[in-house]
N, C-alpha and C. Protein backbone atom coordinates (compact mmCIF):
# COMPACT_ATOMS: atom_id res chain seq x y z
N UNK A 1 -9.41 12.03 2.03
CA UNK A 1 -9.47 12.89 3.19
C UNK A 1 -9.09 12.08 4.43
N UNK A 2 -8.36 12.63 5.51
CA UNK A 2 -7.78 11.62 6.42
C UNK A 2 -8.66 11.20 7.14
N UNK A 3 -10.07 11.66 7.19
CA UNK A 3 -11.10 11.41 8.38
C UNK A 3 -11.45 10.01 7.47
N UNK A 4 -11.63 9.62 6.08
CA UNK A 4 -11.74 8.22 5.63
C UNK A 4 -11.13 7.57 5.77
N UNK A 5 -10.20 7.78 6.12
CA UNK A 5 -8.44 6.83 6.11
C UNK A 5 -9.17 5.24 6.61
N UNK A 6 -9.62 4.95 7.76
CA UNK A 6 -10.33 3.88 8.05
C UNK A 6 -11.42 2.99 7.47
N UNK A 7 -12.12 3.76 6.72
CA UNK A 7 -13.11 2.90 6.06
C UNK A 7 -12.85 2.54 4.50
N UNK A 8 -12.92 1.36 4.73
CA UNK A 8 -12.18 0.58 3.33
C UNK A 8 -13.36 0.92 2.23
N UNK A 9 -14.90 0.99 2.50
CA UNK A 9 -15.33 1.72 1.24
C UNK A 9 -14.48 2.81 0.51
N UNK A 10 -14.44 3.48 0.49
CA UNK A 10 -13.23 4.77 0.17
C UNK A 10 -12.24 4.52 -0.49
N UNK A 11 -11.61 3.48 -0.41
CA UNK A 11 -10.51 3.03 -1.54
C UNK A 11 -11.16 2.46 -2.27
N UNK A 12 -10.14 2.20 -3.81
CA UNK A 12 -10.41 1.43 -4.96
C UNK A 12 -9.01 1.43 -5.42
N UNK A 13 -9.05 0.35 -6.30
CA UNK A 13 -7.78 -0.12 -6.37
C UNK A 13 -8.01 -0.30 -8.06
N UNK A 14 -7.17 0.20 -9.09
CA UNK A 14 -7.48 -0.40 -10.83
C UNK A 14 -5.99 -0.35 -11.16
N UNK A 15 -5.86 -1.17 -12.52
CA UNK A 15 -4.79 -1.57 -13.24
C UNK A 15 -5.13 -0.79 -14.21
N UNK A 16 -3.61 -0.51 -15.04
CA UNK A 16 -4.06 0.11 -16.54
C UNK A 16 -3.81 -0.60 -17.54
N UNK A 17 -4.30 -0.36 -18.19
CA UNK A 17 -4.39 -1.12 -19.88
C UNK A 17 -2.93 -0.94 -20.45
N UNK A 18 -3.25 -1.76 -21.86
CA UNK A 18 -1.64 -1.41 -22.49
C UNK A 18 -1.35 -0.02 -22.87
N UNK A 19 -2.04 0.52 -22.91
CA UNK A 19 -1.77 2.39 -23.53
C UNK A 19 -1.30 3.48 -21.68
N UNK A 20 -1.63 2.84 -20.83
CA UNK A 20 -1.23 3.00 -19.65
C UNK A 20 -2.27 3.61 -19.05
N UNK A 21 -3.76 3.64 -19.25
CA UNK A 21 -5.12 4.18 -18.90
C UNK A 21 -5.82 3.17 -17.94
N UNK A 22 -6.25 4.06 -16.83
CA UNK A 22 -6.95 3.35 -15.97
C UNK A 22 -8.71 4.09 -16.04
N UNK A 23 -9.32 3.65 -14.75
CA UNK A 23 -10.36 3.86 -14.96
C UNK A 23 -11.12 3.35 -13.63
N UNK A 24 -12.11 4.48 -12.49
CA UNK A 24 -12.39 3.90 -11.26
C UNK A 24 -13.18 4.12 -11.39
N UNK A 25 -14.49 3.48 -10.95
CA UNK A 25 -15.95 3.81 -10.99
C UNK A 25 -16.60 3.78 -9.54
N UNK A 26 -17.70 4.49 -9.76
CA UNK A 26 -18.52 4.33 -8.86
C UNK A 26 -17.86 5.37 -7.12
N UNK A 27 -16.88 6.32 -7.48
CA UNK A 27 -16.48 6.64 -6.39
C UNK A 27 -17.52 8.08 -6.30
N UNK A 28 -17.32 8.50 -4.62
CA UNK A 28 -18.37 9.07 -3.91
C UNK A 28 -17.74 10.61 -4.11
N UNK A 29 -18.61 11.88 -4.21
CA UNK A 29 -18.33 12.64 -4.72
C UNK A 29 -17.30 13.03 -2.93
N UNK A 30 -15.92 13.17 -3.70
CA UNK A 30 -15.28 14.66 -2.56
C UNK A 30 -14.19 14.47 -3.10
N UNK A 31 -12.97 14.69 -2.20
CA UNK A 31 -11.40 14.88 -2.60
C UNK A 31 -10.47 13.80 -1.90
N UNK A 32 -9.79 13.36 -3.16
CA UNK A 32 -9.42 12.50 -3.38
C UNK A 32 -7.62 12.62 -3.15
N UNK A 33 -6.58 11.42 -2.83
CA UNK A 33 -5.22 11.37 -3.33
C UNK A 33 -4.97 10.20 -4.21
N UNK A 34 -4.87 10.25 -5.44
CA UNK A 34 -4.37 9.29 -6.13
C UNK A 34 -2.97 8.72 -5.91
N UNK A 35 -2.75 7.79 -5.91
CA UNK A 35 -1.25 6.90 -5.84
C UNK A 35 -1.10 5.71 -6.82
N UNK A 36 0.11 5.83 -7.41
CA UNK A 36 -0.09 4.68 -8.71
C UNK A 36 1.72 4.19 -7.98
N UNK A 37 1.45 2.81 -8.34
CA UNK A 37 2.97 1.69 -8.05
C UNK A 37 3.08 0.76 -9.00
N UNK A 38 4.47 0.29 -9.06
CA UNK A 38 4.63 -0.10 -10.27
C UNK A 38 4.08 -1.53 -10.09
N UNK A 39 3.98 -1.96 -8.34
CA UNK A 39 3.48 -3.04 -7.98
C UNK A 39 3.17 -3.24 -6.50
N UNK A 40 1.97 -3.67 -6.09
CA UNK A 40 1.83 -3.45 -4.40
C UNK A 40 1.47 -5.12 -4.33
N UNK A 41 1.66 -5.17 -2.90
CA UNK A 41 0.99 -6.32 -2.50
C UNK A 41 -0.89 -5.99 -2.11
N UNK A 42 -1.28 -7.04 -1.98
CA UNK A 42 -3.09 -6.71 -2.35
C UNK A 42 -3.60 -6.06 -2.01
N UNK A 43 -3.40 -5.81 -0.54
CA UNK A 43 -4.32 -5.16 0.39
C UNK A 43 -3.57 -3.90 1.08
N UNK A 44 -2.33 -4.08 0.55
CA UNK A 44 -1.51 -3.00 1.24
C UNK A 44 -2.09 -1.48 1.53
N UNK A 45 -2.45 -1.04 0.08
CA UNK A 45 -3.14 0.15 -0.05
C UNK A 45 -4.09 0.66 1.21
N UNK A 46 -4.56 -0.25 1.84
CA UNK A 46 -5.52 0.03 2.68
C UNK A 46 -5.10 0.47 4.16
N UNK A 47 -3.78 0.05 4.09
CA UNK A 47 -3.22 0.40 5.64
C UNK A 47 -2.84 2.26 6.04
N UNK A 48 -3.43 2.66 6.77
CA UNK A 48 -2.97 3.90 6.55
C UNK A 48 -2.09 4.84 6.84
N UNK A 49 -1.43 3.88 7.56
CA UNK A 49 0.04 3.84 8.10
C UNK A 49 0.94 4.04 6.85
N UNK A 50 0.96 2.94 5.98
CA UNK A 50 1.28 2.83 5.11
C UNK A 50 1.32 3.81 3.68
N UNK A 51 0.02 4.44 3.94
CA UNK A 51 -0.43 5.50 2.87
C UNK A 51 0.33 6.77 3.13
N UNK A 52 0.33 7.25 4.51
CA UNK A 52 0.97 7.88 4.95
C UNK A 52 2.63 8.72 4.36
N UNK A 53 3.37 7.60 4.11
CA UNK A 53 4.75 7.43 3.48
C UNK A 53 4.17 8.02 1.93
N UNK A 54 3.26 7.89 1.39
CA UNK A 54 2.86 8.61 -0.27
C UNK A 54 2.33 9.48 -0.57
N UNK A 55 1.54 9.75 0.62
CA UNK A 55 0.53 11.51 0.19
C UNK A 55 1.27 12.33 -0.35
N UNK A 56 2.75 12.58 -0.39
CA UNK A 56 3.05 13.71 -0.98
C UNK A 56 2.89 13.90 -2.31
N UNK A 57 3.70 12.33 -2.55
CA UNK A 57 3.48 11.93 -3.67
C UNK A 57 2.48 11.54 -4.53
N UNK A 58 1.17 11.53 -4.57
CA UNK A 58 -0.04 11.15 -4.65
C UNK A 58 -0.73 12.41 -5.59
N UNK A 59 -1.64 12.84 -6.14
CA UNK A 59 -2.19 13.40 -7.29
C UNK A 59 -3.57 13.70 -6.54
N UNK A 60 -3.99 15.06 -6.06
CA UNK A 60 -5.47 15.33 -5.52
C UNK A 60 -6.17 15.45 -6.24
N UNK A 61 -7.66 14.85 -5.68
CA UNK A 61 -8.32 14.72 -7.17
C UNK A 61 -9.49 15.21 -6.14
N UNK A 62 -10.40 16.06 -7.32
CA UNK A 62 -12.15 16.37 -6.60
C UNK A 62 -12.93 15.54 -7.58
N UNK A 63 -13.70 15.00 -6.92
CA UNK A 63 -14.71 14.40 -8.00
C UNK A 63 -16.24 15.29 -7.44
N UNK A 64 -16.95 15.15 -8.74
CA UNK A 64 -18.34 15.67 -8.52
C UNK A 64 -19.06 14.65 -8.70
N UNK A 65 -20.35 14.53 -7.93
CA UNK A 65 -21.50 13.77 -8.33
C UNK A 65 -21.59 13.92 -10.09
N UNK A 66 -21.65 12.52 -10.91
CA UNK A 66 -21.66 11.92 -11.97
C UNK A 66 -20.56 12.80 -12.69
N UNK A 67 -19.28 12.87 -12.35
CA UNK A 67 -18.28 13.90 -13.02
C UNK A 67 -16.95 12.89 -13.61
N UNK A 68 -16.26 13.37 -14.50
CA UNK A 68 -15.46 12.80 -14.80
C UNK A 68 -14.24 14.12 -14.78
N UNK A 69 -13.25 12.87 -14.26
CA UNK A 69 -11.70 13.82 -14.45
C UNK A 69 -10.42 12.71 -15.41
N UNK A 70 -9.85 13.66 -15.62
CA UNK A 70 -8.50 12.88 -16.57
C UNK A 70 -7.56 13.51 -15.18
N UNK A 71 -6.56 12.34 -15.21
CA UNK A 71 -5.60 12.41 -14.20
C UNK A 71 -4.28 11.60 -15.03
N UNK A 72 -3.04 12.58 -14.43
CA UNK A 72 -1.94 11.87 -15.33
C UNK A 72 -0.85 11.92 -13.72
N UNK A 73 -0.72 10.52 -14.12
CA UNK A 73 0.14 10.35 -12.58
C UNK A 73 1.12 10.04 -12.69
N UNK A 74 2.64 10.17 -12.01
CA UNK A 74 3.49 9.53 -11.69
C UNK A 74 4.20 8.22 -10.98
N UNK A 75 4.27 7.58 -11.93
CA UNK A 75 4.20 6.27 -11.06
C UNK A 75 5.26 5.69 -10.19
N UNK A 76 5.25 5.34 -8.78
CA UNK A 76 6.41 5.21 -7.90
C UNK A 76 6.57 3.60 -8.09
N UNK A 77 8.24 3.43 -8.26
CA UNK A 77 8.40 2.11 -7.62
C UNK A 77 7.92 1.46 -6.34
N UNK A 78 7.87 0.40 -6.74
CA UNK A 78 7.24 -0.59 -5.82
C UNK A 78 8.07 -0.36 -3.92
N UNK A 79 7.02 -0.73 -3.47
CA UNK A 79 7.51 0.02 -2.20
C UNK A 79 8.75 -1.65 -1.64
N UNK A 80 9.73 -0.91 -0.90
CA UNK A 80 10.58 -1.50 -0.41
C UNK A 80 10.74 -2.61 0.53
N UNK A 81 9.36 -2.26 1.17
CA UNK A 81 8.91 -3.40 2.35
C UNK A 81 7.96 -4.29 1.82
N UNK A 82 7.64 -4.47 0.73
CA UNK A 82 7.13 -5.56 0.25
C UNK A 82 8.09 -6.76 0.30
N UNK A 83 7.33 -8.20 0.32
CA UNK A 83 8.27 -9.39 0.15
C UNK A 83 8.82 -9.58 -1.06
């Protein structure tokens, strides 16, 4: 939600396994944009400037208190302004 955009609790960041499955824990129940890259630099994710350029592209997700969702994402090449 854009009113979190600032507080770095709110993000999480996971890798996927060899079968291509990820897995985030511990996130706070509301609505979500997922974004998957084929490679970021570390902290990038967090800028929201930056995030900005992907929402379209990104996968909304609701989570519920103790809920689970399956999400199948599209994954974007690595962004251009990386070094």
């Amino acid at each position: 939600e854009p009113k979190y955009r600032k507080r770095r609790s709110y993000y999480q960041r996971g890798s996927t396994d060899q079968q291509g499955h990820f897995k985030l824990r511990g996130l706070r129940p509301g609505s979500y944009t997922v974004v998957a890259w084929e490679s970021l630099e570390d902290e990038q994710y967090l800028d929201p400037e930056f995030l900005k350029k992907f929402e379209e592209q990104g996968t909304s997700v609701k989570v519920e208190k103790a809920g689970r969702q399956r999400v199948t994402l599209k994954v974007l090449p690595a962004p251009a302004d990386q070094p």
